[in-house]
Protein backbone atom coordinates (compact mmCIF):
# COMPACT_ATOMS: atom_id res chain seq x y z
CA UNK A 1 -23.28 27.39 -13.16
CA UNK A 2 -25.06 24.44 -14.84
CA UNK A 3 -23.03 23.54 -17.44
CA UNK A 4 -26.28 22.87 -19.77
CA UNK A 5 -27.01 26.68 -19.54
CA UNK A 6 -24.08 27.41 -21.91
CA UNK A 7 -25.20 24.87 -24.70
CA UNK A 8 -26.55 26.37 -26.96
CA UNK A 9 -23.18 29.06 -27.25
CA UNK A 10 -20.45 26.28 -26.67
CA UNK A 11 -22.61 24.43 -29.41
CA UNK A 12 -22.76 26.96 -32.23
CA UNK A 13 -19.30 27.91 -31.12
CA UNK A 14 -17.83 24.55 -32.05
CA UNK A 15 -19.97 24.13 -34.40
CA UNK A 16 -18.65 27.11 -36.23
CA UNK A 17 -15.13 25.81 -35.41
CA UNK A 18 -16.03 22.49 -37.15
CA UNK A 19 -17.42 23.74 -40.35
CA UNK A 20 -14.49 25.34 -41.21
CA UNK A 21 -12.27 22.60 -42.42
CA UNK A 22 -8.29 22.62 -41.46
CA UNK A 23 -8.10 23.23 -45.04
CA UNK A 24 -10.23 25.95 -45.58
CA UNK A 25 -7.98 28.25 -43.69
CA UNK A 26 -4.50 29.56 -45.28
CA UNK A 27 -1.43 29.66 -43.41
CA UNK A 28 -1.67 32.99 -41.94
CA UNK A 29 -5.52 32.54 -40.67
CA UNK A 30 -7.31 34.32 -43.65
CA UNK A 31 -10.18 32.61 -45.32
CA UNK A 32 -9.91 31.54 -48.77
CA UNK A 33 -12.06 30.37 -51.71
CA UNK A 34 -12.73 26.66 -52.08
CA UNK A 35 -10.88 26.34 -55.15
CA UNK A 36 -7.76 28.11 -53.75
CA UNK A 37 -7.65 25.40 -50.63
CA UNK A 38 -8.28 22.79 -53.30
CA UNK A 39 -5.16 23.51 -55.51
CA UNK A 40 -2.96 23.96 -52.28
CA UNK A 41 -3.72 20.82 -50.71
CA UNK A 42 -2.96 19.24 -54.26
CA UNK A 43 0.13 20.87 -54.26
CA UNK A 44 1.24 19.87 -50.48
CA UNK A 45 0.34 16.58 -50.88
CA UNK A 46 1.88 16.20 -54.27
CA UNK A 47 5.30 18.95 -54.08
CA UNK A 48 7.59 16.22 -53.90
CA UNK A 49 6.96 14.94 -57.59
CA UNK A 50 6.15 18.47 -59.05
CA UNK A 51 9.62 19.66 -57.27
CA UNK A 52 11.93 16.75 -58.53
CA UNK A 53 10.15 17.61 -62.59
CA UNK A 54 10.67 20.98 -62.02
CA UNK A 55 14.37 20.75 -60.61
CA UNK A 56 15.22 18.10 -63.62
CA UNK A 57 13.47 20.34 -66.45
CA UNK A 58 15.60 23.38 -65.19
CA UNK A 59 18.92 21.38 -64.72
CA UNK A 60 18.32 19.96 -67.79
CA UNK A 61 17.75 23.69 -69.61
CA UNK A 62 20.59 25.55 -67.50
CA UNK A 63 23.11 23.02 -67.65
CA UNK A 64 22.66 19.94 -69.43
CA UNK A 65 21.47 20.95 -72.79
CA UNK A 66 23.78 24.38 -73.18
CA UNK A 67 26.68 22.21 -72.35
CA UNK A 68 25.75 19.73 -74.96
CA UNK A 69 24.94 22.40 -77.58
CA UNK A 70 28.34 24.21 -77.18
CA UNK A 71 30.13 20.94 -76.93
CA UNK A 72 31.83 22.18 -73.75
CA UNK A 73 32.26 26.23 -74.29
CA UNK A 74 32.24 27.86 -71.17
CA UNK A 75 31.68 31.21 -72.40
CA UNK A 76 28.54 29.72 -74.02
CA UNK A 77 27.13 28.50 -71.09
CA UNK A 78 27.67 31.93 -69.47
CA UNK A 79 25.99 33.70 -72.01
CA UNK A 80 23.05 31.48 -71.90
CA UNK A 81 22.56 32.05 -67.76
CA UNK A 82 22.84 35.45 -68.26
CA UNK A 83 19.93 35.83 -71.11
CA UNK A 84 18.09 33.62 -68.75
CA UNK A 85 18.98 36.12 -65.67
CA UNK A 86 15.67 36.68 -65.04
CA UNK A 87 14.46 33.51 -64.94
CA UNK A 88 17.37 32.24 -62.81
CA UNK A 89 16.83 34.50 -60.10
CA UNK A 90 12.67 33.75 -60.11
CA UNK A 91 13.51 30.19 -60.01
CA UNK A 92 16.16 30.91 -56.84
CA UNK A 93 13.49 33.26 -55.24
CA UNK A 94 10.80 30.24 -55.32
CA UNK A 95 13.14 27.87 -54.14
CA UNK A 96 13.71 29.74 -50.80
CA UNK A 97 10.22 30.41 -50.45
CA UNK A 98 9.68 26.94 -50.79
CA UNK A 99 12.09 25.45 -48.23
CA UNK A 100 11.08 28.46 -46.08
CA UNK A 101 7.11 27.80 -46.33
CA UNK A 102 8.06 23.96 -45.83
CA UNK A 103 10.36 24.98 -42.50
CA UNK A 104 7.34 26.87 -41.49
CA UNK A 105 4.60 24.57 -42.01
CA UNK A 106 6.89 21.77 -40.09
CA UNK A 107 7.14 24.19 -37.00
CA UNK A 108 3.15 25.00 -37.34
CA UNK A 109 2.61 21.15 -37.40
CA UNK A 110 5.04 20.54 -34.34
CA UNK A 111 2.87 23.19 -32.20
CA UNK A 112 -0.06 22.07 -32.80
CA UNK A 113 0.87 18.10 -32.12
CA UNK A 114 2.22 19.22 -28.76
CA UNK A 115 -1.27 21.92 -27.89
CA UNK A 116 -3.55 18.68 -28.99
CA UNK A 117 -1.43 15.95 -26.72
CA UNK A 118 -1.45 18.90 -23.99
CA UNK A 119 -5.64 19.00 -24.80
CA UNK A 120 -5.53 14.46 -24.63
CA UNK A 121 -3.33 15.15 -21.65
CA UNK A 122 -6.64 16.30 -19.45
CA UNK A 123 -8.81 13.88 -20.82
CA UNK A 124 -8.57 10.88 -18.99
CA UNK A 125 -9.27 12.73 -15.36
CA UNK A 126 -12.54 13.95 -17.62
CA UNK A 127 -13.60 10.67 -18.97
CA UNK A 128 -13.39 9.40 -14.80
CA UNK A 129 -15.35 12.06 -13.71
CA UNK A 130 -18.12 11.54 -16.84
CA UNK A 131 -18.11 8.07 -15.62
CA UNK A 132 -19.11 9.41 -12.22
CA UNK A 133 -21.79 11.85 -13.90
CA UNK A 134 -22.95 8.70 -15.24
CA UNK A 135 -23.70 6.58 -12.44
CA UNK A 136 -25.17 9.15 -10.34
CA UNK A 137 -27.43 9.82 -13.26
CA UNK A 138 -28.16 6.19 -13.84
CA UNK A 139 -29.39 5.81 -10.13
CA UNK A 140 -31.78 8.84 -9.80
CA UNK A 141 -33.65 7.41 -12.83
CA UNK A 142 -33.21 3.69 -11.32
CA UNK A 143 -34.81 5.15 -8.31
CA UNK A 144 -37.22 7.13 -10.25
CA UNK A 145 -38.45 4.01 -12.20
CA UNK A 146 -38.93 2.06 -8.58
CA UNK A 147 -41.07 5.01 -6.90
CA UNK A 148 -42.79 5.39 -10.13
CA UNK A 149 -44.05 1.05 -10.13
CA UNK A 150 -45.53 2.07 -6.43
CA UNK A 151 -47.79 4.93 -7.02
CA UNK A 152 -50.65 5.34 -9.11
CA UNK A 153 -51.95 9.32 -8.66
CA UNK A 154 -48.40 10.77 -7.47
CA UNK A 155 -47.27 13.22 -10.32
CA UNK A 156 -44.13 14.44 -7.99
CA UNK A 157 -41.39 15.86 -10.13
CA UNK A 158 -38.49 13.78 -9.74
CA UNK A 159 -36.88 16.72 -7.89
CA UNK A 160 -39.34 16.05 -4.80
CA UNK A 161 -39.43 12.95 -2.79
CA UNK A 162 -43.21 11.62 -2.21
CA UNK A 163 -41.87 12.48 1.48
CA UNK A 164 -42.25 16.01 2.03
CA UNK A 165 -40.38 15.43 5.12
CA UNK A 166 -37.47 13.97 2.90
CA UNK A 167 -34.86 16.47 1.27
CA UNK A 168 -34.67 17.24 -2.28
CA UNK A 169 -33.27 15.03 -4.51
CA UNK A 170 -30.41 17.03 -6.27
CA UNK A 171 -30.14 16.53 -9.85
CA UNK A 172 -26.49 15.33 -11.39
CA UNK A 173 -24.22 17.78 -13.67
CA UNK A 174 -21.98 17.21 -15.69
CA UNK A 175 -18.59 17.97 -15.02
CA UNK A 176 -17.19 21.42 -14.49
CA UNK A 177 -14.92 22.11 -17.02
CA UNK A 178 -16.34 19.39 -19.04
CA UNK A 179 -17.20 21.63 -21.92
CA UNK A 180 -13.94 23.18 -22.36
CA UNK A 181 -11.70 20.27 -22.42
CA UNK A 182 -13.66 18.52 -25.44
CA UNK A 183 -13.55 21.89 -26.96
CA UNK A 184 -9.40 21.94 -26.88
CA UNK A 185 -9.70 18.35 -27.74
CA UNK A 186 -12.23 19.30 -30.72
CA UNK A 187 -10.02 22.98 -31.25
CA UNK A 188 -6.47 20.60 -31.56
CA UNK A 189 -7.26 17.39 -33.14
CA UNK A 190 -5.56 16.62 -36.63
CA UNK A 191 -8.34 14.63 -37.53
CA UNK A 192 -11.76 16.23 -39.02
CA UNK A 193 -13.32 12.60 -37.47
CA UNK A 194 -12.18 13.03 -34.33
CA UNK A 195 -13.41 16.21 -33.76
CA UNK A 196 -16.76 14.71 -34.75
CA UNK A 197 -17.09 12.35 -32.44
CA UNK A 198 -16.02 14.37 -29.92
CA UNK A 199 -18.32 17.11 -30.67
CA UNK A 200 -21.02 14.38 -31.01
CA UNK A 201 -20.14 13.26 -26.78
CA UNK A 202 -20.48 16.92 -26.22
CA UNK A 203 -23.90 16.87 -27.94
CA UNK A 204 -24.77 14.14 -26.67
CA UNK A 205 -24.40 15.71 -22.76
CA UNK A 206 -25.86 18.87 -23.11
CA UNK A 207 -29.13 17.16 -25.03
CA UNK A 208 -29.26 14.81 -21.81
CA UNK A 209 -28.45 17.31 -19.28
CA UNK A 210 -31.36 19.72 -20.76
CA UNK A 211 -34.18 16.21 -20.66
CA UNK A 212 -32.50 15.55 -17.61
CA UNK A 213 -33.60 19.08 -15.95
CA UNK A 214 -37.28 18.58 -18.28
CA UNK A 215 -37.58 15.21 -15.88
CA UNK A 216 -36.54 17.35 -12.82
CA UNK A 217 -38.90 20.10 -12.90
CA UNK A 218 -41.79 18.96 -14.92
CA UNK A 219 -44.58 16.96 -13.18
CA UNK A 220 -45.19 13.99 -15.45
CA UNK A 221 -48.74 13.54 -17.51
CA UNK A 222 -48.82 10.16 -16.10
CA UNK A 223 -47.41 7.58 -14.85
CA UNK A 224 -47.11 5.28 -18.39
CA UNK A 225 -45.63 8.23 -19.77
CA UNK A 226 -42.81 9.34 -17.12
CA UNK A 227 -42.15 5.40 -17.27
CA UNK A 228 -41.59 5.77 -20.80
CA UNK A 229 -39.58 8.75 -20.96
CA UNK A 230 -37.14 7.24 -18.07
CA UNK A 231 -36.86 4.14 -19.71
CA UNK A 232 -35.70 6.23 -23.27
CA UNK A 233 -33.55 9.12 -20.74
CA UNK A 234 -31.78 5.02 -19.75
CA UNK A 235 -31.31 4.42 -23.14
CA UNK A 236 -29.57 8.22 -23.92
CA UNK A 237 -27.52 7.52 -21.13
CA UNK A 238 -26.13 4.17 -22.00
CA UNK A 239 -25.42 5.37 -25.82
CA UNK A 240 -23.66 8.23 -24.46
CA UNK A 241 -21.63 6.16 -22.11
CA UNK A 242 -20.81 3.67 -24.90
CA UNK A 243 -18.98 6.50 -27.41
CA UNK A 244 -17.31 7.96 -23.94
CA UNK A 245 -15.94 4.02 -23.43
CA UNK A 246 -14.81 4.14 -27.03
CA UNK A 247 -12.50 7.74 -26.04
CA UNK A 248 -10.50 5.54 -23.16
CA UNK A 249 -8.20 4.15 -26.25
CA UNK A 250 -7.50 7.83 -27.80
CA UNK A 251 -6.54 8.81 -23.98
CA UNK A 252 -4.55 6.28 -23.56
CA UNK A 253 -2.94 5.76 -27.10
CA UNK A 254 -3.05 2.09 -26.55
CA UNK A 255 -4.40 0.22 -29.40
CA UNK A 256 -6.13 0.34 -32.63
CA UNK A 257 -9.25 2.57 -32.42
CA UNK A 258 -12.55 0.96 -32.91
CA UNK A 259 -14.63 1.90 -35.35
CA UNK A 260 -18.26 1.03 -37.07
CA UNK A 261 -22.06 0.60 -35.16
CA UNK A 262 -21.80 -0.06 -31.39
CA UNK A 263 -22.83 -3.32 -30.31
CA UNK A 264 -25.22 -4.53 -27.74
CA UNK A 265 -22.26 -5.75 -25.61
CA UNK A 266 -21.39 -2.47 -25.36
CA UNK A 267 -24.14 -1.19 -24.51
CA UNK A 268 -25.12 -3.56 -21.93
CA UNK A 269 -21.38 -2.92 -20.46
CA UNK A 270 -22.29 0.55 -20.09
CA UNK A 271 -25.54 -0.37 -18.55
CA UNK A 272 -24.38 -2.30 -15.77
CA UNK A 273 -20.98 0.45 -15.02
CA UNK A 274 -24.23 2.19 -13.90
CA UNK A 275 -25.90 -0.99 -12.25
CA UNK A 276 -28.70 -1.30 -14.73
CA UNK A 277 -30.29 -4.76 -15.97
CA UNK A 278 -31.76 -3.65 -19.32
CA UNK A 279 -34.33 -6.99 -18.50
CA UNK A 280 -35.70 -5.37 -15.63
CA UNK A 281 -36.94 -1.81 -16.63
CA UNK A 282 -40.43 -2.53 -18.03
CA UNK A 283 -43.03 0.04 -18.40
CA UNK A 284 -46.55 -0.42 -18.22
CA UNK A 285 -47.40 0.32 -21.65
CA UNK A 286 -44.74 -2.87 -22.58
CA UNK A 287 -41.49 -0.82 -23.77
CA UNK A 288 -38.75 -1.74 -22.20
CA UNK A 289 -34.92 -1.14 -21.96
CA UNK A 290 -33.97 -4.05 -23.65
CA UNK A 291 -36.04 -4.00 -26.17
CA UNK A 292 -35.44 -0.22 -26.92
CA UNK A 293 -31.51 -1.08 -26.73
CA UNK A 294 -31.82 -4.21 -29.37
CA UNK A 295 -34.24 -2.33 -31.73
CA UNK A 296 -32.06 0.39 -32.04
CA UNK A 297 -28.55 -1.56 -32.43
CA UNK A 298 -27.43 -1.58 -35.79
CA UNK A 299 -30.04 1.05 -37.25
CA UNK A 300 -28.88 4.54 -39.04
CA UNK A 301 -30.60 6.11 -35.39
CA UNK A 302 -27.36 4.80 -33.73
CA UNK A 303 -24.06 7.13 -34.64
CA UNK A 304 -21.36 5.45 -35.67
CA UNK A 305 -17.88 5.87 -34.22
CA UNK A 306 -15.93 6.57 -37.47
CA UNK A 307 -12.52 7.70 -35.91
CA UNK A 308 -9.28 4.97 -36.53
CA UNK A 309 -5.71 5.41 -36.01
């Protein structure tokens, strides 16, 4: 099975997965209100401070002050914990929640470091194998761009050679199992960025794969215009290649991650992993690769790779 067949579930899927942040979910799974997941973060990321106030106003009521007030009467003292039972055994109750929700969370955090380094585990054999999808790709539309210089009336689809005598051509997929290893990656990562970009490389290979299949089965207008559309399928390729490149580092964990606009270093590095010289695809109509690849560089069109350790 094609792999671009199941894009447009594996897309809202993950897409679905994505809009719900980390934080939008409670610790049991339930969904909550905005403002709910607002004051708990604030309190996670803040129980420290509120804990040691807390703990010192108490101390100070319980202990501190009745002791002062009775100048040392222990019968005092008693009388004031028990008035303030109630209160005594609330504020015992909370505590043990507390250091029981913390011993919790800790555990919860601990699985799901070890299911997303299981999920980075698989990546690197996936990021080879891209890089294979890649160059395969990048020569049917080098070879594509040739025949297409060297006939004028021949509208074969890219899946016939002007040969009939020849085989087929057979198209490149990506790789099996492709799908569902981003998806762990994207289902595991503890950061919301991550997942983007990762979802973005998925994106990114099921829009190619589908133009991909377009180039394969439908008989060009003309010439100009299958030159142009291999010369822009060149261009999707190389971008594509560029934020897969960037994912070596996170595989690895070696090394800051880079961030901000790709460059055209990088792009022409991912270019010629596929043995493409941006100078020398030129379509009739004047576009060509390099052009296309140094226009776009540095524009809002081009993602940006926003993930950092």
């Amino acid at each position: 099975m094609r792999v671009i067949n199941a894009a447009p579930q594996a897309m809202m899927a993950l897409k679905k997965e994505l809009s719900m942040s980390r934080n939008d979910r409670s610790f049991f799974g339930w969904a909550q209100p905005r403002w709910v997941t607002t004051v708990l973060v604030a309190l996670d990321r803040s129980w420290k401070p509120l804990l040691v106030i807390a703990s010192s106003l108490y101390a100070y009521s319980m202990g501190v002050f009745p002791l002062a007030e009775s100048r040392g009467d222990w019968q005092h003292i008693q009388g004031v914990w028990t008035r303030w039972q109630p209160l005594n055994v609330s504020v015992l109750a909370l505590l043990s929640s507390v250091f029981l929700y913390r011993a919790a969370t800790a555990r919860e955090r601990q699985r799901e470091k070890r299911e997303f380094q299981a999920a980075i585990a698989a990546l690197p054999s996936m990021l080879s194998e891209l890089h294979g999808f890649a160059r395969a790709a990048f020569e049917e539309l080098r070879k594509a761009f040739k025949d297409s210089k060297t006939r004028e009336a021949d509208h074969t689809p890219l899946n016939l050679s002007p040969d009939p005598s020849m085989p087929s051509n057979a198209m490149p997929n990506a790789p099996v199992g492709f799908t569902s290893v981003f998806a762990d990656c994207i289902r595991h990562s503890d950061s919301d960025e991550l997942a983007r970009e990762l979802s973005d490389i998925l994106a990114m290979s099921q829009i190619f794969s589908a133009r991909l299949e377009r180039l394969y089965t439908e008989p060009p207008i003309s010439e100009n215009l299958f030159q142009i559309e291999l010369v822009h399928r060149m261009y999707d390729l190389g971008e594509m290649m560029v934020f897969v490149n960037r994912l070596w580092d996170i595989a690895r964990d070696i090394g800051d991650r880079r961030d901000g606009p790709i460059s055209l270093d990088e792009f022409n590095s991912a270019y010629l992993s596929g043995d493409v010289v941006p100078e020398s695809f030129n379509a009739t109509s004047g576009l060509t690769l390099e052009s296309i690849t140094k226009k776009r560089v540095g524009s809002e069109e081009v993602p940006q790779f926003r993930f950092k350790k």
